[in-house]
Every structure is written in C-alpha cells, then in structure tokens.
ModelCIF file with pLDDT and N, C-alpha, C, O atoms, coordinates in Angstrom:
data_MODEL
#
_entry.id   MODEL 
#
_entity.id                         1 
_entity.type                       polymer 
_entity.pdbx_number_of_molecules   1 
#
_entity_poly.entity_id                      1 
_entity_poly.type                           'polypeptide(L)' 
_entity_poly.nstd_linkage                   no 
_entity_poly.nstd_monomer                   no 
_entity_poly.pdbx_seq_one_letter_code       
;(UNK)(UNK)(UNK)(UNK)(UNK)(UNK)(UNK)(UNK)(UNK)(UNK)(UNK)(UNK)(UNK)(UNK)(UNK)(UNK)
(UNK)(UNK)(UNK)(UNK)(UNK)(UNK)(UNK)(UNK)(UNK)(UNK)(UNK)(UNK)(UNK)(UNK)(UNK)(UNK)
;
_entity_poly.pdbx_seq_one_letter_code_can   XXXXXXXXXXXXXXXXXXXXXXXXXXXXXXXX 
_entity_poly.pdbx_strand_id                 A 
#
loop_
_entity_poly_seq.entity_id 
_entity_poly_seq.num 
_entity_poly_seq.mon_id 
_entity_poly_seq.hetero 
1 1  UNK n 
1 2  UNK n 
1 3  UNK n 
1 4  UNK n 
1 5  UNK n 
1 6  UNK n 
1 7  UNK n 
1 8  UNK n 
1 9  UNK n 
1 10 UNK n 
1 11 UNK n 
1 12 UNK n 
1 13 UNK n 
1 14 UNK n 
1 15 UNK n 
1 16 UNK n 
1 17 UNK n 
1 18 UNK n 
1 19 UNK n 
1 20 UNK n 
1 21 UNK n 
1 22 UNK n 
1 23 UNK n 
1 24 UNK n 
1 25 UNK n 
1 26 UNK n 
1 27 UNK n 
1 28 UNK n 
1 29 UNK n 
1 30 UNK n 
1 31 UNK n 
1 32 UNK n 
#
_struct_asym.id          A 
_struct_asym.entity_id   1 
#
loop_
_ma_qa_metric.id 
_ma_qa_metric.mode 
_ma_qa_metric.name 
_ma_qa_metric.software_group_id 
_ma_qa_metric.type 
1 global pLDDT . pLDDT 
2 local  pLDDT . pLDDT 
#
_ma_qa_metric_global.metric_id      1 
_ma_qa_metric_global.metric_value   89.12 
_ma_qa_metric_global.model_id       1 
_ma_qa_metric_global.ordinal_id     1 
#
loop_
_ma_qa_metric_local.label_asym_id 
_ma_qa_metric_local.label_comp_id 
_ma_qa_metric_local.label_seq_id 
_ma_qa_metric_local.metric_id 
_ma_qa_metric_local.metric_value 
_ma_qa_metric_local.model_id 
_ma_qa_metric_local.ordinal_id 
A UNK 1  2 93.00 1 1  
A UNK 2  2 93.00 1 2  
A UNK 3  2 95.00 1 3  
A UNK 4  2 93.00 1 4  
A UNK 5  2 93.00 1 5  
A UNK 6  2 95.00 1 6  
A UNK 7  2 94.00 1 7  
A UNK 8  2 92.00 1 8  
A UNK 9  2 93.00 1 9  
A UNK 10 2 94.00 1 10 
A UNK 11 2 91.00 1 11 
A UNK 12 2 88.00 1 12 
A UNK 13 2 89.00 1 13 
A UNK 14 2 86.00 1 14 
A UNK 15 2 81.00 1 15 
A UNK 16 2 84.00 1 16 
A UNK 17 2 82.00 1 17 
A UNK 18 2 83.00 1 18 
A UNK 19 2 90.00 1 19 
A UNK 20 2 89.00 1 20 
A UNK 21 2 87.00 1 21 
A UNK 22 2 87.00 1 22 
A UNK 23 2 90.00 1 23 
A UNK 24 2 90.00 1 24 
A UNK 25 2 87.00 1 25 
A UNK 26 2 88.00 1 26 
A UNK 27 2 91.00 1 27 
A UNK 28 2 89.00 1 28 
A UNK 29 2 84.00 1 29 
A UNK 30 2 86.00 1 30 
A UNK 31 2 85.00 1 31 
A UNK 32 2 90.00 1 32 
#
loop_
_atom_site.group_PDB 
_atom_site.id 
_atom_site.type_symbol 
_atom_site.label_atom_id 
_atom_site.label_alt_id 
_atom_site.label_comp_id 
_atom_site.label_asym_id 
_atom_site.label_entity_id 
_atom_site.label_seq_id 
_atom_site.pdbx_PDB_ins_code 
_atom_site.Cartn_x 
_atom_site.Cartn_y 
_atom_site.Cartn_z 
_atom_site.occupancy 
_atom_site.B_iso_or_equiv 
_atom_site.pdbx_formal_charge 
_atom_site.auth_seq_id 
_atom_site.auth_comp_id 
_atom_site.auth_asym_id 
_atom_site.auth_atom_id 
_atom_site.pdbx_PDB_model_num 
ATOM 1   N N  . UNK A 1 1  ? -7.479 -11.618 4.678  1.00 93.00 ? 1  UNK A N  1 
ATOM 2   C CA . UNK A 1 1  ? -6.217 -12.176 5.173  1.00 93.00 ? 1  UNK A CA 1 
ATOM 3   C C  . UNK A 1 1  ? -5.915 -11.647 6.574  1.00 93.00 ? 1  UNK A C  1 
ATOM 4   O O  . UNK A 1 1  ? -6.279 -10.506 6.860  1.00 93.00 ? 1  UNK A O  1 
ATOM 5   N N  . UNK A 1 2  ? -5.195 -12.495 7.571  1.00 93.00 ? 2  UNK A N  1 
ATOM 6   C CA . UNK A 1 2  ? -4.702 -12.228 8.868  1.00 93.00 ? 2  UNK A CA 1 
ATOM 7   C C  . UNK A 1 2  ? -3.334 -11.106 8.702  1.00 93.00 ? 2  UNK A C  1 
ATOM 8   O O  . UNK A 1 2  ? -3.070 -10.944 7.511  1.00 93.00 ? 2  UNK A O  1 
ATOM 9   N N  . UNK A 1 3  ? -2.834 -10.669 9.218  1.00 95.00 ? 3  UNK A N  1 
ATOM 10  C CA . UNK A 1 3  ? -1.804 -9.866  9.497  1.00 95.00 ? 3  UNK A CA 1 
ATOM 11  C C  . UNK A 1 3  ? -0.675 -10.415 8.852  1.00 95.00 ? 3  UNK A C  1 
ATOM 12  O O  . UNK A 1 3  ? -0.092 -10.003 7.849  1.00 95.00 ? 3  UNK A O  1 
ATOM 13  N N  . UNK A 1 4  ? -0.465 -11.301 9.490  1.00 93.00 ? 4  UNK A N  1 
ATOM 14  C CA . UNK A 1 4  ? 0.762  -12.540 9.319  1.00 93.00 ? 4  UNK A CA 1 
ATOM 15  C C  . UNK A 1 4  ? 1.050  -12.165 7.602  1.00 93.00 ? 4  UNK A C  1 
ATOM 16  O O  . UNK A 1 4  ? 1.989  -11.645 6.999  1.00 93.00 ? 4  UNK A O  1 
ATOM 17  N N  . UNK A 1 5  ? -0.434 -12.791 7.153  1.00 93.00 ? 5  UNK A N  1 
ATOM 18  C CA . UNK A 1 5  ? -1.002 -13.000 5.564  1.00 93.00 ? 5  UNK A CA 1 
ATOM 19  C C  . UNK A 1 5  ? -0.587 -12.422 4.981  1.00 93.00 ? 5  UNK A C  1 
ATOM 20  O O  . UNK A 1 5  ? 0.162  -12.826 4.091  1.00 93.00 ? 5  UNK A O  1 
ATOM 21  N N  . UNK A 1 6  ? -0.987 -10.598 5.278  1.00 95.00 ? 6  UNK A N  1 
ATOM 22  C CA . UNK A 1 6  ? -0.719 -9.619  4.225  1.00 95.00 ? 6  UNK A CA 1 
ATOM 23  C C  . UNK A 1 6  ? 0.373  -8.957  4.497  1.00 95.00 ? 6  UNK A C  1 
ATOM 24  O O  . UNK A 1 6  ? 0.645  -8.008  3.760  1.00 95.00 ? 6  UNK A O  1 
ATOM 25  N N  . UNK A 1 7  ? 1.379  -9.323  5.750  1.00 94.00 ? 7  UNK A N  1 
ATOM 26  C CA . UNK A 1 7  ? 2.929  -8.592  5.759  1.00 94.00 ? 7  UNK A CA 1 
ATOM 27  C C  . UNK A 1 7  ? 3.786  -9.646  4.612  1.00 94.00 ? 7  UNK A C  1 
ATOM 28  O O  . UNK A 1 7  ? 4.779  -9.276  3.986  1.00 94.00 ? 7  UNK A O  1 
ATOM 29  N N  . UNK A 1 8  ? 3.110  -11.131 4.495  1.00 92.00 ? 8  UNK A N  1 
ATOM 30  C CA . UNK A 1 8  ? 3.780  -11.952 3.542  1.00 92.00 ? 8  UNK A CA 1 
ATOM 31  C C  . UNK A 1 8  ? 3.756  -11.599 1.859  1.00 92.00 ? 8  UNK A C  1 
ATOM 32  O O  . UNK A 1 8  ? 4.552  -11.645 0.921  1.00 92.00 ? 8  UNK A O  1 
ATOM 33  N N  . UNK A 1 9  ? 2.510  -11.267 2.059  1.00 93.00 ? 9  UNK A N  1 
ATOM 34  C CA . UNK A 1 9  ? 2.270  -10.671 0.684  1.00 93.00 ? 9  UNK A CA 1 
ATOM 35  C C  . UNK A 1 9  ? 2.830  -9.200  -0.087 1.00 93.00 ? 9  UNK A C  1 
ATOM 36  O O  . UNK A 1 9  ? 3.101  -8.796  -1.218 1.00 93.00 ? 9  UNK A O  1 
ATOM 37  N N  . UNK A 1 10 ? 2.809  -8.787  1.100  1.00 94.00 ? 10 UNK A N  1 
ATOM 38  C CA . UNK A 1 10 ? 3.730  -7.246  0.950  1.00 94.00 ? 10 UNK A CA 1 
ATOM 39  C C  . UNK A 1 10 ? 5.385  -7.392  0.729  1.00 94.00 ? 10 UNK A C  1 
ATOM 40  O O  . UNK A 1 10 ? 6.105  -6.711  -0.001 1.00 94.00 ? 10 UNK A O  1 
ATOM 41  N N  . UNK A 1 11 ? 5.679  -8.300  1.442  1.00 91.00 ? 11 UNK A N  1 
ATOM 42  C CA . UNK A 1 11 ? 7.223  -8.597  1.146  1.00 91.00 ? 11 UNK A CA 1 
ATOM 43  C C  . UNK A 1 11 ? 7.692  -9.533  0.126  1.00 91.00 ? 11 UNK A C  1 
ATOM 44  O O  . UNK A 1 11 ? 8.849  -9.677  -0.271 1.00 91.00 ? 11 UNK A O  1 
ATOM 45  N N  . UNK A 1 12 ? 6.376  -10.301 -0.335 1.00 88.00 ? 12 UNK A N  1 
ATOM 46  C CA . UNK A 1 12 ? 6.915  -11.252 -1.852 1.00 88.00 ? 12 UNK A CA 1 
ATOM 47  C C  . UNK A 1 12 ? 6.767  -10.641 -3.117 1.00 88.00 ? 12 UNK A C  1 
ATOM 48  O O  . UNK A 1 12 ? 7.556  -10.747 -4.056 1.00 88.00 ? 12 UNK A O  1 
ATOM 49  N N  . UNK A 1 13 ? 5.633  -9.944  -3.091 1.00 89.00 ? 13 UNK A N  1 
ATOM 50  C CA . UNK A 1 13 ? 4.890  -9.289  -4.347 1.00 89.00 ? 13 UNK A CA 1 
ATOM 51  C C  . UNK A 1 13 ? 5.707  -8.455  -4.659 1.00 89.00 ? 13 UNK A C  1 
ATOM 52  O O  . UNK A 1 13 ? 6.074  -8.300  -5.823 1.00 89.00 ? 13 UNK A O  1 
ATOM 53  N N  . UNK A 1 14 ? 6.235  -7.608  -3.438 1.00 86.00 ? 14 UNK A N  1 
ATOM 54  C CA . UNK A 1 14 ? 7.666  -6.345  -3.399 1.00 86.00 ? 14 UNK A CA 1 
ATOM 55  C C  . UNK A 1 14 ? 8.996  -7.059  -3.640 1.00 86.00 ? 14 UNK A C  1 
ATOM 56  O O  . UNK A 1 14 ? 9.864  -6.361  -4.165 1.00 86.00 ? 14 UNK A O  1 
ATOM 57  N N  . UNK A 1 15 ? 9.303  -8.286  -3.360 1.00 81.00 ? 15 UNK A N  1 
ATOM 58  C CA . UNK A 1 15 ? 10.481 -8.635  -3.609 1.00 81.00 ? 15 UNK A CA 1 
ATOM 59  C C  . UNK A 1 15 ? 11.439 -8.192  -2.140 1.00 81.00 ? 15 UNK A C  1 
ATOM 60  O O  . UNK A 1 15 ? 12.607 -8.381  -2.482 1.00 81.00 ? 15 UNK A O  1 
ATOM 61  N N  . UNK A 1 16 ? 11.428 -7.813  -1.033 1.00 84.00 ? 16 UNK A N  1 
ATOM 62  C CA . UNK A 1 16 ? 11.397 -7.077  -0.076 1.00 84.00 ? 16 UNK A CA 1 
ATOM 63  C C  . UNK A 1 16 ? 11.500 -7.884  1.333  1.00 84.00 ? 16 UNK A C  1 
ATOM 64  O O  . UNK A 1 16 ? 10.870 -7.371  2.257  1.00 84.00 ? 16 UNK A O  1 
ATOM 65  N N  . UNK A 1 17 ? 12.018 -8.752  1.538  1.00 82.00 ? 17 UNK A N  1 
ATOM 66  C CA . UNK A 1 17 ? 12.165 -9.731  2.308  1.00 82.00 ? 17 UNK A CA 1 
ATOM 67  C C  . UNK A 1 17 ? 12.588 -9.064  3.736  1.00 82.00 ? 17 UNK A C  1 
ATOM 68  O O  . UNK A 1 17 ? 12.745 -9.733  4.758  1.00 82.00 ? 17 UNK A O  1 
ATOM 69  N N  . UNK A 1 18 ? 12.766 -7.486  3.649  1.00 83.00 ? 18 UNK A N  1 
ATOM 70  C CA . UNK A 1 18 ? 13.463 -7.130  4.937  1.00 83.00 ? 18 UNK A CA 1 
ATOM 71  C C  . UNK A 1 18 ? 11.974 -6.798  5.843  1.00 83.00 ? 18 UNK A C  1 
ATOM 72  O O  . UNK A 1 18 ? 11.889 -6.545  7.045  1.00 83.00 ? 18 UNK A O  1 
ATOM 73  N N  . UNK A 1 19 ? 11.253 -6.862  5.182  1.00 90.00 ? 19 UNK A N  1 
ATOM 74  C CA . UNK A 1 19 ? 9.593  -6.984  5.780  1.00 90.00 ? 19 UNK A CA 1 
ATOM 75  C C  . UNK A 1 19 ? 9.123  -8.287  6.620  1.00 90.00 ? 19 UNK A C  1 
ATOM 76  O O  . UNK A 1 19 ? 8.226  -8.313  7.463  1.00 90.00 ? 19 UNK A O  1 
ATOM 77  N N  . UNK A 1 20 ? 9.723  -9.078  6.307  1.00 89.00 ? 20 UNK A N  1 
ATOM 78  C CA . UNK A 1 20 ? 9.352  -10.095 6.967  1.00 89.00 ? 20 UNK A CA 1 
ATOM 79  C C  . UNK A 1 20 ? 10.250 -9.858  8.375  1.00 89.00 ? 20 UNK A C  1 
ATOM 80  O O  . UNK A 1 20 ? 9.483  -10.160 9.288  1.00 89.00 ? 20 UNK A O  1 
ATOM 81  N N  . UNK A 1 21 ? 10.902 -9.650  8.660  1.00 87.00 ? 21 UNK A N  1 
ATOM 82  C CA . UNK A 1 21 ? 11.756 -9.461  9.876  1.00 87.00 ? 21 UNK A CA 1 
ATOM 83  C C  . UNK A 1 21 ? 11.116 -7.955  10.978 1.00 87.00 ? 21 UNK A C  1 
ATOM 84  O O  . UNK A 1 21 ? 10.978 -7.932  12.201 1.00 87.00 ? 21 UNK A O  1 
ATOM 85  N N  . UNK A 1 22 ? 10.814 -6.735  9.848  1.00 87.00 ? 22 UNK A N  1 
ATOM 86  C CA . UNK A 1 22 ? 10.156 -5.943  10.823 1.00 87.00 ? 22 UNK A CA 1 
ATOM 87  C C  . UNK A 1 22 ? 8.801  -5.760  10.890 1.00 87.00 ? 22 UNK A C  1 
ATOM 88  O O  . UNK A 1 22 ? 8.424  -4.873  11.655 1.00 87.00 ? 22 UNK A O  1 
ATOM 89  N N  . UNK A 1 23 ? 7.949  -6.393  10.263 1.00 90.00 ? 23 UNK A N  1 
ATOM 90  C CA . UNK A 1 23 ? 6.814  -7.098  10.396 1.00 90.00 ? 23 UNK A CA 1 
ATOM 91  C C  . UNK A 1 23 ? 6.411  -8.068  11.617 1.00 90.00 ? 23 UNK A C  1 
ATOM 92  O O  . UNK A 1 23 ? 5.634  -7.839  12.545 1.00 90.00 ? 23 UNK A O  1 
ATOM 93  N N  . UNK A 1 24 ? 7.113  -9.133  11.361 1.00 90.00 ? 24 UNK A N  1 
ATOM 94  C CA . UNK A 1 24 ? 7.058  -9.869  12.439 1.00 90.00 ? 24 UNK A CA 1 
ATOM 95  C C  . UNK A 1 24 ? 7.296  -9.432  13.695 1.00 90.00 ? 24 UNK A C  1 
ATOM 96  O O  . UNK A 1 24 ? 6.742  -9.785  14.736 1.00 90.00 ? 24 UNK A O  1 
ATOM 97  N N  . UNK A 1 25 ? 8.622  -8.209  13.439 1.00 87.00 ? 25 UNK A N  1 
ATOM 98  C CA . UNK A 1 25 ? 8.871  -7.729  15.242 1.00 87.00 ? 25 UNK A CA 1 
ATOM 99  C C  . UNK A 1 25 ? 7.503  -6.975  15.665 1.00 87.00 ? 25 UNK A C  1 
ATOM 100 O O  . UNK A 1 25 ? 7.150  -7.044  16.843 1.00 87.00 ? 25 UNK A O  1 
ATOM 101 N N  . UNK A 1 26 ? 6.658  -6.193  14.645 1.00 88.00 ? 26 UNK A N  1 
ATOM 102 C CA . UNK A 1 26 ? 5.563  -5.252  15.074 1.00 88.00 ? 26 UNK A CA 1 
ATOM 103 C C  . UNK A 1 26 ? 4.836  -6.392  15.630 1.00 88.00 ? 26 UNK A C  1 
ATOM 104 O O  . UNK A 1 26 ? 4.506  -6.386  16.816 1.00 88.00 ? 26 UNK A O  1 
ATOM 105 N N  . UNK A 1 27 ? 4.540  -7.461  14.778 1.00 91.00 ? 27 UNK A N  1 
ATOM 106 C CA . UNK A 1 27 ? 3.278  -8.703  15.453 1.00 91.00 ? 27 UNK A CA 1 
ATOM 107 C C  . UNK A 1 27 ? 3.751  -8.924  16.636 1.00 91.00 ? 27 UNK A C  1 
ATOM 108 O O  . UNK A 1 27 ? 3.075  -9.591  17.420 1.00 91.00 ? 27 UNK A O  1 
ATOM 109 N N  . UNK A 1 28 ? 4.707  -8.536  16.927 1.00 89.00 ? 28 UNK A N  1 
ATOM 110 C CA . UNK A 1 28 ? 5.631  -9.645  18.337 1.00 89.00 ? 28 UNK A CA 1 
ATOM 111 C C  . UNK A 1 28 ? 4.783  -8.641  19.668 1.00 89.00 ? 28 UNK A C  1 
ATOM 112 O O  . UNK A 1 28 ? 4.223  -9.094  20.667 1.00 89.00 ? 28 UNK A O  1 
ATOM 113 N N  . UNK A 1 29 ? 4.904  -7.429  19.332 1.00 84.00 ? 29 UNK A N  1 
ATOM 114 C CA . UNK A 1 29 ? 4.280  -5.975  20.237 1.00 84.00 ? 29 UNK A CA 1 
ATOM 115 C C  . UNK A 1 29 ? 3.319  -5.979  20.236 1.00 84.00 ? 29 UNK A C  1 
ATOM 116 O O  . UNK A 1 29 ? 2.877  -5.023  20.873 1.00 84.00 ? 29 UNK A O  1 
ATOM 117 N N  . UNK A 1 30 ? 1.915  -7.162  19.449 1.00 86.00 ? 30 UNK A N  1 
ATOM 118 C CA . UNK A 1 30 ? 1.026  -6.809  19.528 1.00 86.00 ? 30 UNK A CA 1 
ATOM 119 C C  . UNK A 1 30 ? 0.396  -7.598  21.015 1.00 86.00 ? 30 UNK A C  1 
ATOM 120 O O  . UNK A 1 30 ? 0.898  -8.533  21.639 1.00 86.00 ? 30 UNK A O  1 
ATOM 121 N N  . UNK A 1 31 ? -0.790 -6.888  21.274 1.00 85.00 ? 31 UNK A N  1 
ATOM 122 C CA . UNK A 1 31 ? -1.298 -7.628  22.472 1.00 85.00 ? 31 UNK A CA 1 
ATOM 123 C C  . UNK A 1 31 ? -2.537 -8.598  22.156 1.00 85.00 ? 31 UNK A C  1 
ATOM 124 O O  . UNK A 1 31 ? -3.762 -8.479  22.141 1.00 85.00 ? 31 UNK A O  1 
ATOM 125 N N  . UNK A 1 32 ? -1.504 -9.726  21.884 1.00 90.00 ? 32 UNK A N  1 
ATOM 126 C CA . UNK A 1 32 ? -2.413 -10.890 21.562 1.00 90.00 ? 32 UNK A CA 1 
ATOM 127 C C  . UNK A 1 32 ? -1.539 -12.002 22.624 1.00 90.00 ? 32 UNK A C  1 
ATOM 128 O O  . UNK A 1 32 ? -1.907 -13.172 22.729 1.00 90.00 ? 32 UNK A O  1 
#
C-alpha cells in the first residue's frame, strides 16, 4: 500500500478519524 493507503487504514481499523487530518498534513510536507 501507498502512504495515503495505510494512514487510511490506520484511522478506520482504529476507529480514529483524527488521523486522517494529521496524516494528510505530514503527506502535505512531504517532498513529492
């Protein structure tokens, strides 16, 4: 799985939805 993939999976499987928000900000910092 891509990054994206497994921060989604970490925050559904957990129930944990506040992952998706600081997840995404880390992807935002990445240098891509």
């Amino acid at each position: 799985y891509d990054v994206g993939t497994a921060a989604g999976l970490l925050a559904g499987a957990f129930s944990e939805s506040t992952v998706i928000g600081t997840a995404g900000d880390a992807i935002n910092r990445l240098a891509l």
